[in-house]
Protein backbone atom coordinates (compact mmCIF):
# COMPACT_ATOMS: atom_id res chain seq x y z
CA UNK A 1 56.62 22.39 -17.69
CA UNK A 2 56.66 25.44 -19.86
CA UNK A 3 59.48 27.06 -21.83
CA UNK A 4 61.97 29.28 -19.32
CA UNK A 5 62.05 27.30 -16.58
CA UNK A 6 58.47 28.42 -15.51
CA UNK A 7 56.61 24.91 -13.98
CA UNK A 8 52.89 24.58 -13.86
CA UNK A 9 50.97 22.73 -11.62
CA UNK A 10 47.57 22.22 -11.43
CA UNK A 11 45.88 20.61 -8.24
CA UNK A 12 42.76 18.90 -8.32
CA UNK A 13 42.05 18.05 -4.77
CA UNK A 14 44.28 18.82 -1.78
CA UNK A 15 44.68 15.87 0.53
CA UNK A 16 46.41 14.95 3.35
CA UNK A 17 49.49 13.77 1.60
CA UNK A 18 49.89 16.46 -1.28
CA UNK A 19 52.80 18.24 0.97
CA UNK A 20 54.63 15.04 0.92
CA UNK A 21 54.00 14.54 -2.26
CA UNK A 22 54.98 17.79 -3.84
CA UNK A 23 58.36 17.41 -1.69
CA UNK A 24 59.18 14.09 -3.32
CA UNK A 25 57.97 15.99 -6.96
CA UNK A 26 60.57 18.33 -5.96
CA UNK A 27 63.39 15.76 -5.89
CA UNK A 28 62.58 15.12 -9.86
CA UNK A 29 61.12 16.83 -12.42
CA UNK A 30 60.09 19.75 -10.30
CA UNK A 31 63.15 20.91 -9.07
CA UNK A 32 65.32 23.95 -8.67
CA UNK A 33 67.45 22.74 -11.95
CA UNK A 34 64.91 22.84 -13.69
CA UNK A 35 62.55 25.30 -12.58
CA UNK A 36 62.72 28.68 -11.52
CA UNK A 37 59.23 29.57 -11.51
CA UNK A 38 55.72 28.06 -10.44
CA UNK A 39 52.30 28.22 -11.64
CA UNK A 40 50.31 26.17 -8.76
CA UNK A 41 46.69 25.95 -10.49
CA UNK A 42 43.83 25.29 -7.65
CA UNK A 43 41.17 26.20 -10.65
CA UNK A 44 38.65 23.72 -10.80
CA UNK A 45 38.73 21.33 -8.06
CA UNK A 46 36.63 20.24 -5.35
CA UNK A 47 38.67 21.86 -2.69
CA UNK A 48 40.65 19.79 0.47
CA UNK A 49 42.87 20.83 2.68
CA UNK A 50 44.13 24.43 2.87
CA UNK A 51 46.80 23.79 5.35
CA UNK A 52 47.95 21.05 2.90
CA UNK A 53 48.50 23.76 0.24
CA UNK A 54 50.36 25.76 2.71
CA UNK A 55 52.75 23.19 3.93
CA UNK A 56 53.29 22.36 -0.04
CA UNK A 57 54.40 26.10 -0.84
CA UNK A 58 56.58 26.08 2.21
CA UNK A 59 58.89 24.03 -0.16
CA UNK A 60 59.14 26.99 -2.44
CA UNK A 61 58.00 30.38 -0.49
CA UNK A 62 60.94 31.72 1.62
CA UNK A 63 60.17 31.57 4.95
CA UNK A 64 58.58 35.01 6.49
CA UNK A 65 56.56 35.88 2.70
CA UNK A 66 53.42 35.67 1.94
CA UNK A 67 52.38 32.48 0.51
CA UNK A 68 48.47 32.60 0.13
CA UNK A 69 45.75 35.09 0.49
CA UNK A 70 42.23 34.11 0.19
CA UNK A 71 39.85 36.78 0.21
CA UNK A 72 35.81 37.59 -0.18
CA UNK A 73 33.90 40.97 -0.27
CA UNK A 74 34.46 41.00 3.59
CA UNK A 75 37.80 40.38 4.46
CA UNK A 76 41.23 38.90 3.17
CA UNK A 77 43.71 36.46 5.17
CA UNK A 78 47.11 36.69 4.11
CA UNK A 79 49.10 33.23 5.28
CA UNK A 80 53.13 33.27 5.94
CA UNK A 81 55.17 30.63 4.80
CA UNK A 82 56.95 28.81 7.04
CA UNK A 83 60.33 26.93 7.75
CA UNK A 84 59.66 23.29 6.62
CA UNK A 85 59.81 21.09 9.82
C-alpha cells in the first residue's frame, strides 16, 4: 500500500481464481477503508486469463466504465465493467 490511500497491486499471472481471490483481498487489507485508489500492475508476467482480470476490476470499476483497453498499431478494444454476479 502506498501513502494516501493509493493500493498497488502487481499481478504475476492471471488464473482462473484471481477474481475470487481479489474479492476475498477486498474483505482485508484491500478495502474501501483503506484504499481509495488502485495501481493493478500486469508488468512483467507471463500473461493468463484476460477475462479473469476483467471480472477482478468489476470489484472496483463502476458498472457501465471502461475498465480495460488493450490496443496494438491496428486496433484498440475498450472492455466495460460489469455488475458483479
Amino acid at each position: 500500500m502506498y501513502t494516501g490511500g493509493t493500493c498497488y497491486i502487481a499481478l504475476h499471472s492471471f488464473d482462473v481464481v484471481l477474481a475470487k481471490n481479489f474479492s476475498k483481498a477486498l474483505e482485508g487489507d484491500f478495502s474501501a477503508d483503506h484504499c481509495i485508489k488502485y495501481i493493478i500492475d500486469l508488468r512483467d508476467n507471463p500473461g493468463g486469463s484476460l477475462q479473469e482480470v476483467l471480472s477482478m476490476l468489476d470489484y472496483i470499476v463502476p458498472t457501465g466504465s471502461v475498465s480495460a483497453q488493450v490496443g496494438s498499431q491496428q486496433s484498440t478494444t475498450k472492455y466495460y465493467a460489469s455488475p458483479i454476479s
